[in-house]
N, C-alpha and C. Protein backbone atom coordinates (compact mmCIF):
# COMPACT_ATOMS: atom_id res chain seq x y z
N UNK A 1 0.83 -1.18 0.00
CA UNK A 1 0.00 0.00 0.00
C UNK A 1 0.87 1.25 0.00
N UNK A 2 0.23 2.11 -0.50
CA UNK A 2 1.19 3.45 -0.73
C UNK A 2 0.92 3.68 0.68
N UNK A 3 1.87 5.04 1.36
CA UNK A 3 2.07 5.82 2.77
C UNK A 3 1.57 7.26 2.32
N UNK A 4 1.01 7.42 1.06
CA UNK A 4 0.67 8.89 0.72
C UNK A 4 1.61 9.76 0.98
N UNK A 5 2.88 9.79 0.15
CA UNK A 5 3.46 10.97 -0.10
C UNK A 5 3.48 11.81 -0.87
N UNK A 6 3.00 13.03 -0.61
CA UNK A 6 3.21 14.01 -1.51
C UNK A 6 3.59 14.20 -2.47
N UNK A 7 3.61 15.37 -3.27
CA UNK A 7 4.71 15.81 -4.44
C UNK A 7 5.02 14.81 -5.54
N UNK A 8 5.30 15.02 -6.60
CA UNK A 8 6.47 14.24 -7.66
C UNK A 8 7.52 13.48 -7.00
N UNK A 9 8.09 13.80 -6.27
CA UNK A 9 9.69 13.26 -5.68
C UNK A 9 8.81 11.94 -5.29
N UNK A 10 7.76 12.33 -3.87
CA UNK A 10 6.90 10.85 -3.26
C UNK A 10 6.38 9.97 -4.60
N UNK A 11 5.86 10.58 -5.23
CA UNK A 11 5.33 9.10 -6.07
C UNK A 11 6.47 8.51 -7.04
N UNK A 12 7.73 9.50 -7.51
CA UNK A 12 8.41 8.76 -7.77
C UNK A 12 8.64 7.31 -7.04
N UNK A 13 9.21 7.74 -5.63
CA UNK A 13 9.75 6.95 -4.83
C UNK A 13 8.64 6.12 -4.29
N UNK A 14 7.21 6.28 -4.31
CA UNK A 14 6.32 4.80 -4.39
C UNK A 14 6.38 4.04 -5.55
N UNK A 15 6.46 4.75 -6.73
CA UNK A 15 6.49 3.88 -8.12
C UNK A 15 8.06 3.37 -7.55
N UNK A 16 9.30 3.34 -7.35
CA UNK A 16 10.55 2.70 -7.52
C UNK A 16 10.06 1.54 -6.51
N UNK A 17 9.24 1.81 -5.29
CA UNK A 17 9.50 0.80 -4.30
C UNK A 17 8.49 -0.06 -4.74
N UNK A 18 7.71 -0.14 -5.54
CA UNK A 18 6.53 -1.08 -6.26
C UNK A 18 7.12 -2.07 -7.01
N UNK A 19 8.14 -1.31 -8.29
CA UNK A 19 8.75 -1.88 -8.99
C UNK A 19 9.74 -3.07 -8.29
N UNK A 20 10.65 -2.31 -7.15
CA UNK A 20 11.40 -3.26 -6.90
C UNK A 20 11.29 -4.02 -6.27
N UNK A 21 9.62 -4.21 -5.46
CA UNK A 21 8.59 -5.15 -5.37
C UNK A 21 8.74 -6.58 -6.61
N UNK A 22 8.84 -6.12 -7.59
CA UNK A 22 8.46 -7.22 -8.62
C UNK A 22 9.98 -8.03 -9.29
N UNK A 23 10.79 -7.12 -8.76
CA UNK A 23 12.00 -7.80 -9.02
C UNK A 23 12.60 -8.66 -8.82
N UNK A 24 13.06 -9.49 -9.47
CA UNK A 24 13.80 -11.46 -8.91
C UNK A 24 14.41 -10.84 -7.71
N UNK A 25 15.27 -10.14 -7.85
CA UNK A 25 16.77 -9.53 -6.16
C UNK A 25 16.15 -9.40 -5.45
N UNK A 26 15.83 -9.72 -4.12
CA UNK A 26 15.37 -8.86 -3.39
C UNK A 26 16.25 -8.50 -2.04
N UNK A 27 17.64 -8.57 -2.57
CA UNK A 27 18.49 -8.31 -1.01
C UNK A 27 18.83 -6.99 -1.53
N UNK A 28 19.48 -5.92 -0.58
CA UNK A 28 19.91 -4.51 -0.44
C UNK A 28 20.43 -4.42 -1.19
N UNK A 29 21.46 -5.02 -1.62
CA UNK A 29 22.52 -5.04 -3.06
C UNK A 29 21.83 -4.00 -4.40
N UNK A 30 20.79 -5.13 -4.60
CA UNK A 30 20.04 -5.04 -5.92
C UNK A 30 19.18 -3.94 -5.56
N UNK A 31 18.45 -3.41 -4.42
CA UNK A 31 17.61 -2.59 -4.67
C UNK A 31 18.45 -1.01 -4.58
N UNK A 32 19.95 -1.36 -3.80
CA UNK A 32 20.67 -0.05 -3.51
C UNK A 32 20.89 0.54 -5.07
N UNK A 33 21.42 -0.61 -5.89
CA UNK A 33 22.06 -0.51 -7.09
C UNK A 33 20.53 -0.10 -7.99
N UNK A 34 19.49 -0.28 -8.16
CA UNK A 34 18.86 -0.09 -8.47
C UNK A 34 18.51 1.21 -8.48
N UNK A 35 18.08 1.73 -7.00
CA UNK A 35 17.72 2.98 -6.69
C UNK A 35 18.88 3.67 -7.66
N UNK A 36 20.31 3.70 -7.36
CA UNK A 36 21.23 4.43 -7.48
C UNK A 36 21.45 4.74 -9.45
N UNK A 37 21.18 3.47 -10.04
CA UNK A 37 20.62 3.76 -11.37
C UNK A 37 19.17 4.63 -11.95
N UNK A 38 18.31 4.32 -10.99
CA UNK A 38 16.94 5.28 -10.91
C UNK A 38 17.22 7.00 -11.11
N UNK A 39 17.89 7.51 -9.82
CA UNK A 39 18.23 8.52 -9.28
C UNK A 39 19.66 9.18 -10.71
N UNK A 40 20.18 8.40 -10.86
CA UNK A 40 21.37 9.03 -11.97
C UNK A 40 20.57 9.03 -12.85
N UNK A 41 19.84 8.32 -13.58
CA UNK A 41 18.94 8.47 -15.03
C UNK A 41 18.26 9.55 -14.69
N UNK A 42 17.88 10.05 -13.80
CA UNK A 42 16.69 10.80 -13.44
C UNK A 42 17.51 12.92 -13.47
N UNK A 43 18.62 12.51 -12.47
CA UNK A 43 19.24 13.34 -12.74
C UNK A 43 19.90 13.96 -14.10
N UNK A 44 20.51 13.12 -14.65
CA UNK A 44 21.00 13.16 -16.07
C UNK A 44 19.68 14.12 -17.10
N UNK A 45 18.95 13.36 -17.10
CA UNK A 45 17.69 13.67 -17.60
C UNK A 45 17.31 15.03 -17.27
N UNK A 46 17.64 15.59 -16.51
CA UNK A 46 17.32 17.24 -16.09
C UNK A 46 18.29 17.63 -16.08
N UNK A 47 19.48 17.77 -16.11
CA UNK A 47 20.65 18.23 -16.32
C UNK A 47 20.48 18.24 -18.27
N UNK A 48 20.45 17.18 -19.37
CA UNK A 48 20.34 17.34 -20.19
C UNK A 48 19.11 18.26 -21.24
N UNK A 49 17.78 17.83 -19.87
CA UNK A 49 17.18 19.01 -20.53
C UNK A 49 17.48 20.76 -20.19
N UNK A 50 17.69 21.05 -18.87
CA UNK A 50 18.11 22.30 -18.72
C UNK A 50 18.96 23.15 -19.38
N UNK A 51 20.07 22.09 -19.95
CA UNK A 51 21.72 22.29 -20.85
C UNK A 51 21.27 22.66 -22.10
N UNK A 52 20.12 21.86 -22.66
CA UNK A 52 19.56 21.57 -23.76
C UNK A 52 18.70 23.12 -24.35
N UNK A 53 18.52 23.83 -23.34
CA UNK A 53 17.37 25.49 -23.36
C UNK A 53 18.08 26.45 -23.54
């Protein structure tokens, strides 16, 4: 069940913890590495559009 967080940032971070719900890994490893790929794509992604204006 979602915890109702707020904002864009919160539902990001309910959609990541759903997903990594469904994932084969389920030890810290895989979800750290996961998050940490989430969060760089995410960043990148606004850094390239801002650069991009």
């Amino acid at each position: 069940m979602s915890d109702e967080r707020p904002g864009p940032v919160g539902q990001l971070l309910d959609a990541e913890r759903r997903f990594h719900e469904l994932m084969p890994g389920k030890d810290i490893y895989s979800k750290l590495f996961f998050r940490t790929l989430l969060w760089f794509a995410l960043f990148t992604a606004a850094y390239a559009i801002v650069t991009g204006l």
